[in-house]
Protein backbone atom coordinates (compact mmCIF):
# COMPACT_ATOMS: atom_id res chain seq x y z
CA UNK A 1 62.19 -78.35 87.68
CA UNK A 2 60.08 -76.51 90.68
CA UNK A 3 60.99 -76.04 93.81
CA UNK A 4 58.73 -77.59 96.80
CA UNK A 5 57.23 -74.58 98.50
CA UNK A 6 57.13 -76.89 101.83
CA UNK A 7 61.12 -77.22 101.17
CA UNK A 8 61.54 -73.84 101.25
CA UNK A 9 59.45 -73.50 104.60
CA UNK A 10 61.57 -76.19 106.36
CA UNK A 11 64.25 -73.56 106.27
CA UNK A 12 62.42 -70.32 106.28
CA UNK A 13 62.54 -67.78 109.57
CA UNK A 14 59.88 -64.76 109.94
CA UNK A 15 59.63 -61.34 111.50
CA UNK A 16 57.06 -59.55 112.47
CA UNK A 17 57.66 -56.14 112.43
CA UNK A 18 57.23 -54.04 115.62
CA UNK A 19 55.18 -50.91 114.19
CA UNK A 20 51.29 -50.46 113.77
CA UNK A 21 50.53 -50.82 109.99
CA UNK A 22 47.18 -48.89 108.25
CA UNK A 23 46.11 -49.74 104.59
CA UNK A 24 45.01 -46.37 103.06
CA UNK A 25 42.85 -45.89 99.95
CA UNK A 26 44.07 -42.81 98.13
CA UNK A 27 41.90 -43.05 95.18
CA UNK A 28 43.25 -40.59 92.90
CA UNK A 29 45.86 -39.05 94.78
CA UNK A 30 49.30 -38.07 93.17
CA UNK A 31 51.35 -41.36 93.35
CA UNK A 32 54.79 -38.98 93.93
CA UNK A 33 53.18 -36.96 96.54
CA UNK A 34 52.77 -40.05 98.37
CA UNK A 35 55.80 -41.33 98.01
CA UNK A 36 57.28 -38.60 99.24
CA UNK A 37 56.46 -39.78 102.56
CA UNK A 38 57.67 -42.98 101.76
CA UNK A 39 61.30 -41.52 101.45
CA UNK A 40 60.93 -40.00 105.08
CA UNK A 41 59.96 -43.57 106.33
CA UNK A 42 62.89 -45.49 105.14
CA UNK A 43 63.19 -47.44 107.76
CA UNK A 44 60.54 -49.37 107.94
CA UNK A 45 58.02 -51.53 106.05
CA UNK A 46 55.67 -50.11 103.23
CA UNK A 47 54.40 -50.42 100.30
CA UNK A 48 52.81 -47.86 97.32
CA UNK A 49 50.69 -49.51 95.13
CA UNK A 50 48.75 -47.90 92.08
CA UNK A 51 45.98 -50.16 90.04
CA UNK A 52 42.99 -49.92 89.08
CA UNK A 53 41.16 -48.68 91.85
CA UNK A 54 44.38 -45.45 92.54
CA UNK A 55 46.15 -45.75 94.51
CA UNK A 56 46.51 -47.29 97.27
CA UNK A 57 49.19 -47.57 100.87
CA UNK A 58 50.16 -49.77 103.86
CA UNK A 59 52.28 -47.54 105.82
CA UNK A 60 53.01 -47.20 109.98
CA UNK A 61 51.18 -45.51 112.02
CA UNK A 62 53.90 -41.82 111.83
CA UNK A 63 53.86 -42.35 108.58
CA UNK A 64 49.91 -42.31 108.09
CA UNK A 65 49.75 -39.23 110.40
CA UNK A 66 52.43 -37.59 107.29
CA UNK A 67 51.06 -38.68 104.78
CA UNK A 68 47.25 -37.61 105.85
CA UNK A 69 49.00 -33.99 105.84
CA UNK A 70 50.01 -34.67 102.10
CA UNK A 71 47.43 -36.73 100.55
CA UNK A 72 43.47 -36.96 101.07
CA UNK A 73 42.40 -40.64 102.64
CA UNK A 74 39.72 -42.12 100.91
CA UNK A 75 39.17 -44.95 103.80
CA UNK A 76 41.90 -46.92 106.05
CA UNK A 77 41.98 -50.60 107.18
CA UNK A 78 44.03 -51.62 110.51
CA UNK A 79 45.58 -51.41 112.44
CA UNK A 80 47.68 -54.44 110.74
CA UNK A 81 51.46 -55.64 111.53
CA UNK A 82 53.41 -56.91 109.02
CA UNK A 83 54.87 -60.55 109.18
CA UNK A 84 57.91 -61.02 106.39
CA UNK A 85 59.90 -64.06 105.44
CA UNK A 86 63.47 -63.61 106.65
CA UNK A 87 64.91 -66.41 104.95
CA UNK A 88 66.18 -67.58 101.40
CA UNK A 89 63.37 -67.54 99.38
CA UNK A 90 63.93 -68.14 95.43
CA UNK A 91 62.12 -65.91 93.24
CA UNK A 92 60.76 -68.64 91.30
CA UNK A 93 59.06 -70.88 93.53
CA UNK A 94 55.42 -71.66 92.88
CA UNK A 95 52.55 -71.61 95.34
CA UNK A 96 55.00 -70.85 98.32
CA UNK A 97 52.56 -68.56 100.34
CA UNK A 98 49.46 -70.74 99.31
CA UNK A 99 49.88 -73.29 102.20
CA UNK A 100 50.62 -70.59 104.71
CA UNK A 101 47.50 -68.34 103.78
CA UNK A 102 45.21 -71.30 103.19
CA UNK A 103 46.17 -72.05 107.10
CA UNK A 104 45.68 -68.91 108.13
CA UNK A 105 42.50 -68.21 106.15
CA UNK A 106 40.80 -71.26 107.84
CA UNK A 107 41.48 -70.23 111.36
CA UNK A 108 39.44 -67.06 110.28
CA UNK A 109 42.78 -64.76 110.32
CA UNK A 110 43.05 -62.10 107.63
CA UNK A 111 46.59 -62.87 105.73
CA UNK A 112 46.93 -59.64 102.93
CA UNK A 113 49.67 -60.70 100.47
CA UNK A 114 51.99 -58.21 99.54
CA UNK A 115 55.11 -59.98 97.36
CA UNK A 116 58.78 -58.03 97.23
CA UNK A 117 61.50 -59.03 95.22
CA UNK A 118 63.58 -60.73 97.97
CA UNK A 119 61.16 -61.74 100.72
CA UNK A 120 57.31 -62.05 101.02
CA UNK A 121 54.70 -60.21 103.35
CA UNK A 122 51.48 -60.48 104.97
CA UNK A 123 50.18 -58.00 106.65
CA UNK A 124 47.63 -59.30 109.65
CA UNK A 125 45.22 -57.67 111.97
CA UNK A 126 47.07 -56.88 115.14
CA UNK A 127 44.49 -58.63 116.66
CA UNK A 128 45.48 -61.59 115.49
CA UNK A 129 48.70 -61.42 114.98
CA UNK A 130 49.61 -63.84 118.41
CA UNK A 131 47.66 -66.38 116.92
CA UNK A 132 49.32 -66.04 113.38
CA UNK A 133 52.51 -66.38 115.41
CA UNK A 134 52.10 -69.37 116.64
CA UNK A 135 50.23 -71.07 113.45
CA UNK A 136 53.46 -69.64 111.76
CA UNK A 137 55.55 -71.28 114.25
CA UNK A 138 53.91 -74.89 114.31
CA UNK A 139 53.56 -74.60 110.19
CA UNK A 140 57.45 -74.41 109.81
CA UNK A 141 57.59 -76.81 112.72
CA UNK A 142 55.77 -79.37 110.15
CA UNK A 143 57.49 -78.56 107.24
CA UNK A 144 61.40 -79.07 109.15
CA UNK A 145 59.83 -82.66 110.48
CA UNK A 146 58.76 -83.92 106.43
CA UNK A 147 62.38 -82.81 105.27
C-alpha cells in the first residue's frame, strides 16, 4: 500500500539552511580530492555527485573558496540556499516532492532536487528563496487542513 505524499506534508517541518550554496561543475576532477574538502565542511550541507557529465558539487560558499584551491571549476551556479525536510519522511513514499516542485516550478522558482537517505533537499536561488518560504509555508498549510 503507498503512502499519500500530501499525508506526509500535513506533518512535515523545513529548514532552510543559513549558508550561501554554489553548484560547481568539476568535469573530470578527482572525485577524492574533492571530497576531501567535504570532510573539512562537516558541518554543513553538501553534496558530491559523479555521473555522466564528472563530477559535479553543491557546497557553501568557504567551502567553494577550498575546494577551488584543490580542484579546477569547470563553471558554478548560485548562489543557492538549501531548503531540507526536517520531518519523518519514509523512504518509500512515491511522488512526495512532485507537488512541492510542480508549485514551485509554476511560480517561476528554480527547485534543484537533491534526495538523501533520511530527508529531502532543494536547493533554490537565494533570490528566491523568501518567496519559496512562504509557498512552502501555505503548501503544508493546505495539506494539515485536507488531513
Amino acid at each position: 500500500m503507498s503512502i499519500d505524499p500530501m499525508s506526509v506534508w500535513a506533518n512535515m517541518q523545513f529548514k532552510i539552511w543559513p549558508e550561501r550554496y554554489w553548484m560547481l561543475e568539476l568535469g573530470d576532477a578527482s572525485a577524492s580530492d574533492a571530497a576531501s574538502v567535504f570532510v573539512e565542511c562537516d558541518d554543513r550541507y553538501c553534496c558530491l555527485i559523479r555521473d555522466q557529465a564528472g563530477v559535479s558539487a553543491i557546497v557553501e560558499e568557504k567551502a567553494f573558496e577550498r575546494l577551488k584551491s584543490v580542484v579546477k571549476v569547470r563553471e558554478c551556479f548560485g548562489p543557492f540556499r538549501v531548503v531540507s525536510t526536517d520531518g519523518d519522511l519514509p523512504f518509500d513514499v512515491i511522488g512526495f516532492l512532485r507537488p512541492v516542485l510542480e508549485l514551485l516550478n509554476n511560480e517561476g522558482i528554480k527547485a534543484g532536487p537533491q534526495c538523501g537517505a533520511v530527508f529531502d533537499h532543494l536547493f533554490i536561488y537565494e533570490s528566491d528563496v523568501e518567496r519559496a518560504n512562504a509557498l512552502l509555508e501555505d503548501f503544508i498549510s493546505k495539506a494539515r487542513e485536507g488531513q
